[in-house]
Protein backbone atom coordinates (compact mmCIF):
# COMPACT_ATOMS: atom_id res chain seq x y z
CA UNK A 1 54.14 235.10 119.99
CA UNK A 2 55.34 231.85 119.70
CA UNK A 3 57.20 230.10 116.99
CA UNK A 4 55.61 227.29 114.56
CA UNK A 5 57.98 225.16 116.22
CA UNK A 6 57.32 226.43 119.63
CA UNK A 7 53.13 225.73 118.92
CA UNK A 8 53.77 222.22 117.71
CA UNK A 9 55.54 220.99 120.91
CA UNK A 10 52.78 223.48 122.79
CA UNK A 11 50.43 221.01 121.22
CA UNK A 12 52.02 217.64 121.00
CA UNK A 13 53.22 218.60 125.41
CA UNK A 14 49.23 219.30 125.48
CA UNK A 15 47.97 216.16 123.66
CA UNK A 16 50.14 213.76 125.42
CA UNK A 17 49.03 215.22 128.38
CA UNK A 18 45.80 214.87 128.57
CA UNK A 19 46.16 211.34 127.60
CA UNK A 20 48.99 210.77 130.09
CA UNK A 21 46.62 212.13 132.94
CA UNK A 22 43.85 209.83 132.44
CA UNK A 23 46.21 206.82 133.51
CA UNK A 24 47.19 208.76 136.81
CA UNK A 25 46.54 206.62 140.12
CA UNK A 26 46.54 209.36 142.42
CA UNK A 27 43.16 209.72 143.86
CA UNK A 28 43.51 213.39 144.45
CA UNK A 29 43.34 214.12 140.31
CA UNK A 30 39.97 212.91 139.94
CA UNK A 31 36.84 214.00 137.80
CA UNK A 32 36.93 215.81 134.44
CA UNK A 33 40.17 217.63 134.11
CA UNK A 34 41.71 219.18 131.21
CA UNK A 35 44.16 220.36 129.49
CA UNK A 36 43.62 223.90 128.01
CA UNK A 37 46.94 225.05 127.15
CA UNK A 38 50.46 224.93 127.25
CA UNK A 39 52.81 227.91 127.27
CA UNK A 40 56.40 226.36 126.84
CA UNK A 41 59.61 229.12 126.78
CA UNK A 42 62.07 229.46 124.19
CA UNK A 43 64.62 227.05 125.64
CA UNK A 44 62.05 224.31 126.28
CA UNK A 45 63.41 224.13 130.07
CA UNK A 46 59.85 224.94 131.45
CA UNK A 47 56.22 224.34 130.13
CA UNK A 48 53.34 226.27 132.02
CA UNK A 49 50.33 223.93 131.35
CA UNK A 50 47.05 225.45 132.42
CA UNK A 51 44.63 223.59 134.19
CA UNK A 52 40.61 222.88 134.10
CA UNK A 53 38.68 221.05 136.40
CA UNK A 54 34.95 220.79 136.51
CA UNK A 55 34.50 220.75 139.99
CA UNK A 56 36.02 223.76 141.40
CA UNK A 57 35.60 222.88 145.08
CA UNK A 58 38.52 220.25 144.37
CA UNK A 59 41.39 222.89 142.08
CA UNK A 60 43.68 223.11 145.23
CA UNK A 61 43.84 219.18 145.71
CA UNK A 62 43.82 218.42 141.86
CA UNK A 63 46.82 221.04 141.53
CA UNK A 64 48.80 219.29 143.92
CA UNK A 65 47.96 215.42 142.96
CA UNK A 66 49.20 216.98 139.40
CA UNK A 67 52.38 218.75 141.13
CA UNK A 68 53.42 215.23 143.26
CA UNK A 69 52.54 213.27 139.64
CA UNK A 70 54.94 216.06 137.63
CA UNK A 71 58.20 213.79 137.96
CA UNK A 72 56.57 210.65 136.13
CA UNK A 73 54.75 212.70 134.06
CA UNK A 74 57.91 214.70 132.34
CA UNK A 75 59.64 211.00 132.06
CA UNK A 76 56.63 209.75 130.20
CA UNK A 77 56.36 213.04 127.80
CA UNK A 78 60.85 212.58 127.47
CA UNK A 79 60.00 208.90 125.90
CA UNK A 80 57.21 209.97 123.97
CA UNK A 81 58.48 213.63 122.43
CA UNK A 82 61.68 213.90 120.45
CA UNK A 83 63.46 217.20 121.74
CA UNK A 84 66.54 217.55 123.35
CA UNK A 85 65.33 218.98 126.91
CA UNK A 86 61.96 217.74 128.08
CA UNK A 87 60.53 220.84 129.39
CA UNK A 88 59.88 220.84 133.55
CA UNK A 89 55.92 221.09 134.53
CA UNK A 90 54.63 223.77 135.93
CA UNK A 91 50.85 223.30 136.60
CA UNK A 92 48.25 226.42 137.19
CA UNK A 93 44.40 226.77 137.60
CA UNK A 94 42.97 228.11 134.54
CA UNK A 95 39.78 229.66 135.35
CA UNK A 96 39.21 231.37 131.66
CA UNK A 97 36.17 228.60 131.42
CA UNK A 98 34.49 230.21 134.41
CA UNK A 99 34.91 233.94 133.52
CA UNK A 100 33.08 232.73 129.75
CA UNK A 101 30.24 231.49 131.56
CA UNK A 102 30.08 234.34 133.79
CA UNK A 103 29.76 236.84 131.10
CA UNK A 104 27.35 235.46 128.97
CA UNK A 105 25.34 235.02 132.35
CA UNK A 106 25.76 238.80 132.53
CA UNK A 107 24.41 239.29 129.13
CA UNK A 108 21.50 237.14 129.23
CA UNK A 109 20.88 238.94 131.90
CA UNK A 110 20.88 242.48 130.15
CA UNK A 111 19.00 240.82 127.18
CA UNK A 112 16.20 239.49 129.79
CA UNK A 113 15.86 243.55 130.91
């Protein structure tokens, strides 16, 4: 579980993301994509920042326009946060939106039976 101080910079890292992302030029991050969470360790040297995209056919090129975009990204976040380290970004799918939907599928299902 993480600290209180370990949550805030979760959710400041989180918040400036997803505004930092919008102003991305690389055509390969493209559509709706989100921000769902951010898992940063104890040290602050790495921040896992999970991923959602609304069209899923695209994740693998998204993931990587994010990856190439990573460097600018953790320069922006060092003049905008103010911690010692700047964490390094480590992006992953997060697909929890997609298992939600396909349970309750499953259970309107049963309630339709």
């Amino acid at each position: 579980m993480p600290s209180n101080r370990i949550g805030r910079i979760n959710e400041e890292i989180q918040r400036e993301l997803a505004s930092l992302i919008r102003t991305l030029k690389d055509p390969r991050v493209h559509g709706l994509v989100s921000i769902t969470a951010v898992e940063t360790t104890p040290d602050l040297r790495f921040a896992k920042v999970y991923v959602s995209v609304l069209d899923q056919s695209d994740i693998s090129e998204v993931l990587k326009g994010l990856k190439s975009s990573s460097g600018f990204l953790r320069r922006e976040l060092s003049r905008t946060l103010s911690i010692r380290y700047t964490p390094e970004i480590l992006f992953q799918h997060d697909d929890s939106i997609d298992k939600g939907t396909h349970i309750l599928k499953l259970l309107n299902d049963l309630e339709q039976n």
